[in-house]
Protein backbone atom coordinates (compact mmCIF):
# COMPACT_ATOMS: atom_id res chain seq x y z
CA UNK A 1 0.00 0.00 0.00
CA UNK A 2 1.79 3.38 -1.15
CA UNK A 3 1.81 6.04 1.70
CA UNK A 4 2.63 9.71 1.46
CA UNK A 5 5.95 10.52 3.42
CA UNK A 6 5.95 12.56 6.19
CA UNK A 7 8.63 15.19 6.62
CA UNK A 8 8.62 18.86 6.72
CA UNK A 9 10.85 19.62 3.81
CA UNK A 10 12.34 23.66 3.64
CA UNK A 11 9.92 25.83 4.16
CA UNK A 12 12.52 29.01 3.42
CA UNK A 13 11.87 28.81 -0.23
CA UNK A 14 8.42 28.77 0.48
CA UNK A 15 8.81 31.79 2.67
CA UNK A 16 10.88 33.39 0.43
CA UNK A 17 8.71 33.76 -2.19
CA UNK A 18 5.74 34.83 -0.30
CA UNK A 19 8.00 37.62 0.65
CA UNK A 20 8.80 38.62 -3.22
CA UNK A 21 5.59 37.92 -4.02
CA UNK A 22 4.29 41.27 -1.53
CA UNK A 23 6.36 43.09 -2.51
CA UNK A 24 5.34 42.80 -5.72
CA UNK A 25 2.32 43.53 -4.61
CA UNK A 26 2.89 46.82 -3.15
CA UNK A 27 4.60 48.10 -6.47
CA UNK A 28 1.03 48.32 -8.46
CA UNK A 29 -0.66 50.24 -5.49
CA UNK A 30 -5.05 49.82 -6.24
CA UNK A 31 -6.74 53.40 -7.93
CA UNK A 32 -8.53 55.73 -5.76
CA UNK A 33 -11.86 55.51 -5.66
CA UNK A 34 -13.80 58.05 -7.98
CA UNK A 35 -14.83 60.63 -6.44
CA UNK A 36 -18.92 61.38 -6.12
CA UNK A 37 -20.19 63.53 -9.25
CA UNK A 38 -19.80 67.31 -8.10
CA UNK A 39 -22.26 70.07 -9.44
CA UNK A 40 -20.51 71.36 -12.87
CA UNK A 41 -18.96 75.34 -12.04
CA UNK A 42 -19.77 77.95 -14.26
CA UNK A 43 -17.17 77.90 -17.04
CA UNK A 44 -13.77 79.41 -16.04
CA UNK A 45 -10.88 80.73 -18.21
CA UNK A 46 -8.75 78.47 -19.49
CA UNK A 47 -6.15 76.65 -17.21
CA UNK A 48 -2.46 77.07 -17.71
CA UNK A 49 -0.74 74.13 -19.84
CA UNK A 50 0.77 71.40 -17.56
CA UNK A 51 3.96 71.09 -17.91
CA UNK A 52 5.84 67.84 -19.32
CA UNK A 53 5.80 64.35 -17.19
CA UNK A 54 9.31 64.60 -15.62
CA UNK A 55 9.55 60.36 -14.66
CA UNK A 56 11.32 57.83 -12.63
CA UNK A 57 11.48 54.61 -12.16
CA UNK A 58 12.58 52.20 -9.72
CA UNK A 59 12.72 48.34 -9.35
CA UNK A 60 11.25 48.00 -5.85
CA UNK A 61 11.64 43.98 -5.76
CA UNK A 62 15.41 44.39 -6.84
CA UNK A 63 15.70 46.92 -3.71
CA UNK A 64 14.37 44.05 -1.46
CA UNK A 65 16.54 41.50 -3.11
CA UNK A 66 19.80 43.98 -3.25
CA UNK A 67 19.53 45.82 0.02
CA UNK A 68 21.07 45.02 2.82
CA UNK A 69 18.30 44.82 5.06
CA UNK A 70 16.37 42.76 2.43
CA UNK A 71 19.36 40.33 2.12
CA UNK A 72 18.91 40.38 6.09
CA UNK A 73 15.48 39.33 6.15
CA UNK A 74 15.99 36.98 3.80
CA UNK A 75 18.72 35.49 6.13
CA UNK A 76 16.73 35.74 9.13
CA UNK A 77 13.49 33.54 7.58
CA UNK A 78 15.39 31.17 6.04
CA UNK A 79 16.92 30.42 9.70
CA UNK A 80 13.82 30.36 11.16
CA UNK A 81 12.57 28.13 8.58
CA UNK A 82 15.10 25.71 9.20
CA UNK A 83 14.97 25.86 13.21
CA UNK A 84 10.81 24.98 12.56
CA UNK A 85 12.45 22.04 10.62
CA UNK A 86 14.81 20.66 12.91
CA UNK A 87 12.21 21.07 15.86
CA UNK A 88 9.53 19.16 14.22
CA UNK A 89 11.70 16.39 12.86
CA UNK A 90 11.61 14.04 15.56
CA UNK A 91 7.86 14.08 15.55
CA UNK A 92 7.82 14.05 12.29
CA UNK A 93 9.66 10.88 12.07
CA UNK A 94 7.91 8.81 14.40
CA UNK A 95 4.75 9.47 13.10
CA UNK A 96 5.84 8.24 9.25
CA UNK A 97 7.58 5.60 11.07
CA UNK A 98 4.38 4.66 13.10
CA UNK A 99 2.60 4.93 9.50
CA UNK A 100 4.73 2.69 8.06
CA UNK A 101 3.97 0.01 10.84
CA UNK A 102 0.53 -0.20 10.68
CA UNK A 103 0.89 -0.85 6.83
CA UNK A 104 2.94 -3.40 7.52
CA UNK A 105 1.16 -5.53 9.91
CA UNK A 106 -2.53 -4.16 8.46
CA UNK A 107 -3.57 -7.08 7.78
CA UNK A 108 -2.99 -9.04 10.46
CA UNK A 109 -4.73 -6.80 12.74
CA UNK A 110 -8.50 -7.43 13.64
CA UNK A 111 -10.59 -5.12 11.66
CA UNK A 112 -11.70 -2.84 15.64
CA UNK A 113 -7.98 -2.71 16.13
CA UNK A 114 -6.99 -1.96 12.50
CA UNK A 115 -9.78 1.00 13.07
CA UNK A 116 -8.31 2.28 16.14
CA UNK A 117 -5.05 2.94 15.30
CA UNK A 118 -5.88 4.06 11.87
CA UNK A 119 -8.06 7.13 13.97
CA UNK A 120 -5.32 7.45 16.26
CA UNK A 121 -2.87 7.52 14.13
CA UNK A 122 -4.90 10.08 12.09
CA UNK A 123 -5.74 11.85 15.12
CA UNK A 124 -1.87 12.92 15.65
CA UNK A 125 -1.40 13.54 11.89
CA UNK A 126 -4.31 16.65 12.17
CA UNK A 127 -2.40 17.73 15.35
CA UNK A 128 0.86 17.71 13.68
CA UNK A 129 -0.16 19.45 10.93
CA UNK A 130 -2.14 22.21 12.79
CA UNK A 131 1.74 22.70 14.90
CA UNK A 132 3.10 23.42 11.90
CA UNK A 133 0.92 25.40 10.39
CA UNK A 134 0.46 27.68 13.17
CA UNK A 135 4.39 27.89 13.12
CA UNK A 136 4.25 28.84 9.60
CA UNK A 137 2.06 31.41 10.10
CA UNK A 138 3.99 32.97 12.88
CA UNK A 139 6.42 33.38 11.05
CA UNK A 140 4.98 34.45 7.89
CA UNK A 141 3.54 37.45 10.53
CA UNK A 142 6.99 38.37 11.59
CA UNK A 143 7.81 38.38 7.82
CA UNK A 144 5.57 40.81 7.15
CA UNK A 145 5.90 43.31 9.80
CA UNK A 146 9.52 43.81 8.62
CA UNK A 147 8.12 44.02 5.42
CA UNK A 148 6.13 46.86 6.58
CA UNK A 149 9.35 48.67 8.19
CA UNK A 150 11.24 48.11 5.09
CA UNK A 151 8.38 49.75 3.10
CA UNK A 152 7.82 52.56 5.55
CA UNK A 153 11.59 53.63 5.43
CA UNK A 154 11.84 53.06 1.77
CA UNK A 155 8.80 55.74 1.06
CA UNK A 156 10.37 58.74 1.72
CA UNK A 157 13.77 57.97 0.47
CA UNK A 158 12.13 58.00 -2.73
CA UNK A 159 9.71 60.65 -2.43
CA UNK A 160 13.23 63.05 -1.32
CA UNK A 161 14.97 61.43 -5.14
CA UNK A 162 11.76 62.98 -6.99
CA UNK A 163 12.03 65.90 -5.56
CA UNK A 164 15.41 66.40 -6.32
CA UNK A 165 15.12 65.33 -9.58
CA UNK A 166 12.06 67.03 -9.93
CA UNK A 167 10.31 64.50 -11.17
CA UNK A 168 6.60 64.27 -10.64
CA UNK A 169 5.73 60.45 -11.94
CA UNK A 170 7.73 57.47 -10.39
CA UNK A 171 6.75 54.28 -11.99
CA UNK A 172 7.97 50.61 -11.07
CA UNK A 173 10.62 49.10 -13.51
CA UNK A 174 8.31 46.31 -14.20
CA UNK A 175 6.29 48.92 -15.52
CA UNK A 176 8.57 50.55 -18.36
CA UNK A 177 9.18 48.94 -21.59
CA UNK A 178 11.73 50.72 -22.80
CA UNK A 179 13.43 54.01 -20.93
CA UNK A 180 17.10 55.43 -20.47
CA UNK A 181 18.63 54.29 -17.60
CA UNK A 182 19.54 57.92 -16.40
CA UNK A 183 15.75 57.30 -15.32
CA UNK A 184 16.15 54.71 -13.08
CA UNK A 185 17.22 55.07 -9.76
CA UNK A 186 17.23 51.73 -7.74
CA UNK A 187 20.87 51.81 -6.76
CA UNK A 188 20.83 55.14 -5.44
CA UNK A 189 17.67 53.96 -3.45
CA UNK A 190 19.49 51.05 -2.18
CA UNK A 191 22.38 53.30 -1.10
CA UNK A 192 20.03 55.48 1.15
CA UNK A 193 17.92 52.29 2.48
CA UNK A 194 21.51 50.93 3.26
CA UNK A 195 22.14 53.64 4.84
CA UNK A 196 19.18 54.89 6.99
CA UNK A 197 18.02 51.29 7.51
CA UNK A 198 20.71 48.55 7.95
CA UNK A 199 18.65 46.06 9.67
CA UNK A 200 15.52 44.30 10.97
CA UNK A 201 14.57 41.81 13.17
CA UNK A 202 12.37 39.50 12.53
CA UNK A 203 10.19 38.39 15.41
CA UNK A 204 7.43 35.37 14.97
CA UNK A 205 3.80 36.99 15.79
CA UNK A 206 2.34 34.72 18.20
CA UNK A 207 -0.92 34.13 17.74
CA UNK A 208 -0.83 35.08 13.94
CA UNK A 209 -3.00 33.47 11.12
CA UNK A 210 -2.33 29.61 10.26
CA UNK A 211 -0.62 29.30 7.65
CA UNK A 212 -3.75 28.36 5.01
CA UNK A 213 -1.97 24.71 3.95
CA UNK A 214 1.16 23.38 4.85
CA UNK A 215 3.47 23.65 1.80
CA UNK A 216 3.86 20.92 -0.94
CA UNK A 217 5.87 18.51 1.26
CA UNK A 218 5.48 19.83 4.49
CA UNK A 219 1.99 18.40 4.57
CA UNK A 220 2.59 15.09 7.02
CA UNK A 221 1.14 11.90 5.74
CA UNK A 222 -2.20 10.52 5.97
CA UNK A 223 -2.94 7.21 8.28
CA UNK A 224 -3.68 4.60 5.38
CA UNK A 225 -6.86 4.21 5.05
CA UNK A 226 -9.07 0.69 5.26
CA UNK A 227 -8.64 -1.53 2.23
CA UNK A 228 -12.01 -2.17 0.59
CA UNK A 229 -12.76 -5.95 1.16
CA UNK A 230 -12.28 -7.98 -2.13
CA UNK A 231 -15.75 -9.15 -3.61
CA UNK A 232 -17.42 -11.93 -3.21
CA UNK A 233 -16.94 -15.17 -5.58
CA UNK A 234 -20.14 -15.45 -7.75
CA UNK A 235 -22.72 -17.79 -6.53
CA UNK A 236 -22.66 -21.64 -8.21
C-alpha cells in the first residue's frame, strides 16, 4: 500500500517567495476611488498648460533583493525556517515511522484494532499538521511586519529622489518597456535604504494566522486508510 511521506521539507523557499511575491504587490498600489459627481462650475478661463511628465522609475523587488536589510530578512526567515524544521523532525519521524507500521502488519490486525489505530494515528497527523501550520504562520507574521518597516523607510527615500530630480511620476521598472537608464534610480535607493536602515529583526507573531496549507511537502502523511474488502466469488 503506497503512503505519502511525512517530513517537513524547507519551508525558506516557500517563505521566500511569499516575501517577493508582496512586494510585488505593493509596487502596483489599487486606484482611488472616484470621487462622487460634483455640481458642474460655471465655465472658467482656461487653465495654464501642464507642464511635461518629468519620470522615474525604480525596481522595488530588486531593492528588497539587493539591500542590505532585504538580504537580512531573507537570512533571518530562512533560519527560522530551518529551526521549525529541525524542531519538528523528531515528531515528524515517528509518526511516518508509526505509519509505516501499521501498513505493515494491516492485515494481520482485527478489523476494531486496525480502526483504532488508523483514527489514532490520524488523530496525531491533524495535530501535527495544525503545529506546523500555526508555526508557519507565525512566522509568515513576523515576515511581514519587517516588510512593513522596510516599506515605511523606503517611502520617503524615494519621495526626497523625486524631488530632487524634480520628477513628478515614479513608476515601477516592471512597468517601463523601454526608458534610459539615467531614469532609473534603484541603486541610489538602495544606497540610502543601506544607509538609513541597515537592519531588521524578525520576530514570529504569536498568535498570527495559520498558515492556510502546509506547503507541498510539508503536509505530514495521511494514516492509510481501510482496504475495501475484495468481492465476493459469484454464486454456483
Amino acid at each position: 500500500m503506497k503512503i505519502k511521506k511525512a517530513m517537513v521539507a524547507s519551508a525558506a523557499a516557500v517563505f521566500l517567495s511569499a516575501f517577493m511575491m508582496n512586494a510585488a504587490h505593493a509596487q502596483a498600489p489599487a486606484a482611488p476611488a472616484a470621487p462622487a459627481a460634483a455640481p458642474r462650475p460655471a465655465a472658467a478661463a482656461p487653465a495654464a498648460k501642464a507642464g511635461p511628465a518629468v519620470i522615474l522609475f525604480v525596481d522595488r523587488s530588486a531593492i528588497i533583493r539587493n539591500s542590505t536589510v532585504g538580504k537580512d530578512i531573507f537570512k533571518q526567515v530562512e533560519g527560522l525556517a530551518k529551526k521549525m524544521e529541525a524542531d519538528y523532525a523528531p515528531e515528524n519521524k515517528k509518526l511516518q515511522d508509526d505509519i509505516q507500521g501499521l501498513q505493515a502488519q494491516f492485515q494481520l490486525l482485527a478489523p476494531e484494532a486496525r480502526e483504532a489505530k488508523r483514527k489514532e494515528l490520524e488523530g496525531r497527523r491533524q495535530a501535527f499538521q495544525k503545529k506546523v501550520q500555526d508555526r508557519q504562520g507565525e512566522i509568515q507574521g513576523g515576515m511581514n511586519k519587517a516588510r512593513q518597516q522596510l516599506e515605511a523607510a523606503l517611502g520617503p527615500i524615494l519621495e526626497q529622489m523625486m524631488v530632487e530630480r524634480g520628477a513628478n511620476l515614479l513608476l515601477d521598472r516592471g512597468m517601463v518597456v523601454l526608458g534610459s537608464v539615467d531614469l532609473d534610480v534603484t541603486q541610489v535607493a538602495i544606497q540610502r535604504l543601506d544607509s538609513r536602515l541597515p537592519k531588521v529583526t524578525v520576530t514570529p507573531v504569536k498568535g498570527a494566522p495559520a498558515a492556510a496549507a502546509a506547503p507541498a511537502g510539508a503536509r505530514p502523511a495521511a494514516a492509510p486508510a481501510a482496504p475495501r474488502p475484495a468481492a465476493p466469488a459469484p454464486a454456483q
